[in-house]
Protein backbone atom coordinates (compact mmCIF):
# COMPACT_ATOMS: atom_id res chain seq x y z
CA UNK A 1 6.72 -5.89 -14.42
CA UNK A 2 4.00 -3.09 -13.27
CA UNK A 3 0.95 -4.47 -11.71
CA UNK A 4 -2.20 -2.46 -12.02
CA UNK A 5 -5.59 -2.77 -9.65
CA UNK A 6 -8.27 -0.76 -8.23
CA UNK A 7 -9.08 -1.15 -4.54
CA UNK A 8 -13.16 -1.87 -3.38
CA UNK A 9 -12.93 2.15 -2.78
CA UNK A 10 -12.20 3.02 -6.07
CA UNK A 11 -7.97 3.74 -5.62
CA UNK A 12 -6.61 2.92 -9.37
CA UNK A 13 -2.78 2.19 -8.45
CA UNK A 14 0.31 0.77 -10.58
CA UNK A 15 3.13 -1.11 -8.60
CA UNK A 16 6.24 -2.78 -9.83
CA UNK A 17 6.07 -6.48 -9.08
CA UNK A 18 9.85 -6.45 -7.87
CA UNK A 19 9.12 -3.90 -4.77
CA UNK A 20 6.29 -6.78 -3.33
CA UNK A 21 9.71 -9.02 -3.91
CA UNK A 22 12.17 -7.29 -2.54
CA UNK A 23 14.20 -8.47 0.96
CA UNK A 24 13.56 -5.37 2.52
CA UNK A 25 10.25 -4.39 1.57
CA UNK A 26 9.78 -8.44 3.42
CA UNK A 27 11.40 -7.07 6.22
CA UNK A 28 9.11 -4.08 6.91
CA UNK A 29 6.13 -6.46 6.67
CA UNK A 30 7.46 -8.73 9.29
CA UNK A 31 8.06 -5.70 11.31
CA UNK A 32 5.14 -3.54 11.15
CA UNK A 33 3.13 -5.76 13.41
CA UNK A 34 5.47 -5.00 16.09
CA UNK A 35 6.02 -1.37 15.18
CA UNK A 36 3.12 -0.05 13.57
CA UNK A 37 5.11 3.02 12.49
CA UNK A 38 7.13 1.61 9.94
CA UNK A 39 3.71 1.32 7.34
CA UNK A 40 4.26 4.65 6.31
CA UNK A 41 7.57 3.57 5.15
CA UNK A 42 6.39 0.60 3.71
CA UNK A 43 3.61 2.54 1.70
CA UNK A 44 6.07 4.39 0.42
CA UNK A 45 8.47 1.00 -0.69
CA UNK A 46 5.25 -0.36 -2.38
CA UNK A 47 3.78 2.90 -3.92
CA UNK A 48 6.09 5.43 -4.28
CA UNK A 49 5.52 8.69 -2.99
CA UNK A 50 3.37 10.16 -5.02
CA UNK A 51 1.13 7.42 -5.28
CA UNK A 52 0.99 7.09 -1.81
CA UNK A 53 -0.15 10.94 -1.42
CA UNK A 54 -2.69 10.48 -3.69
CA UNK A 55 -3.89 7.33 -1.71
CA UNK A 56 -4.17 9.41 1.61
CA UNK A 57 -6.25 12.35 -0.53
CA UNK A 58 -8.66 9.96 -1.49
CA UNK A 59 -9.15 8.28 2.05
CA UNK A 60 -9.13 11.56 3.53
CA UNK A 61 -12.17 12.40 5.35
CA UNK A 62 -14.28 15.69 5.43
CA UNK A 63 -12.42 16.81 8.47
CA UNK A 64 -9.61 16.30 7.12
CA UNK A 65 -8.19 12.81 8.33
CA UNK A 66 -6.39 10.23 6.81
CA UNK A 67 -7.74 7.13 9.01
CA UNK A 68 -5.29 4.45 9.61
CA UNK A 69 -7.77 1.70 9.72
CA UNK A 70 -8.34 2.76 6.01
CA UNK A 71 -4.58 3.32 4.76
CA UNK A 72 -4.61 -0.95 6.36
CA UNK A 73 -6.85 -1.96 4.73
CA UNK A 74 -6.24 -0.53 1.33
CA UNK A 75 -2.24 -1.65 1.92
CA UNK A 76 -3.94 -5.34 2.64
CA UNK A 77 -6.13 -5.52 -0.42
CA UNK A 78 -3.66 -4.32 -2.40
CA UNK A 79 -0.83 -7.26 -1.10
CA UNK A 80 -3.94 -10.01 -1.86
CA UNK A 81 -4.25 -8.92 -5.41
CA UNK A 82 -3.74 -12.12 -6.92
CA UNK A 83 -2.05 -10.70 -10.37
CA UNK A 84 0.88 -10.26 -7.47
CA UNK A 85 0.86 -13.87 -6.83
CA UNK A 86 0.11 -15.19 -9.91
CA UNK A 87 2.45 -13.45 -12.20
């Protein structure tokens, strides 16, 4: 099943329900508080690559920067989108 949502900063993204379900996508998550650098390996579980490139364009700042705070909280809001829960 492919999910579809738009983040508060305007990131339009499709996911398949099954990679929010899978063991070790769960895993990562567990993990990532502990190790911080396995989000950008978890980004890619959840969005794909290409997806997740153009997530990291449009966060990117005028200088340049992806900020991590930003690739969080986007990662966050898209895990609480309730049509993952619900459906």
């Amino acid at each position: 099943m492919i999910i579809t949502g738009k983040t508060k900063s305007g990131f339009s993204y499709k996911i398949q329900k099954e990679r929010v379900e899978d063991y070790e996508f769960i895993e990562l998550i567990g993990e990532v508080e502990e190790n911080p650098t396995v989000l950008p390996k978890l980004l890619k579980m959840l969005f794909g690559k290409e997806q997740t490139e153009k997530l990291k364009e449009h966060l990117r700042t005028k200088d340049g920067f992806v900020p991590a705070t930003k690739m969080i909280e986007e990662f966050g809001e898209v895990l609480n989108n309730p049509k993952l829960k619900n459906s």
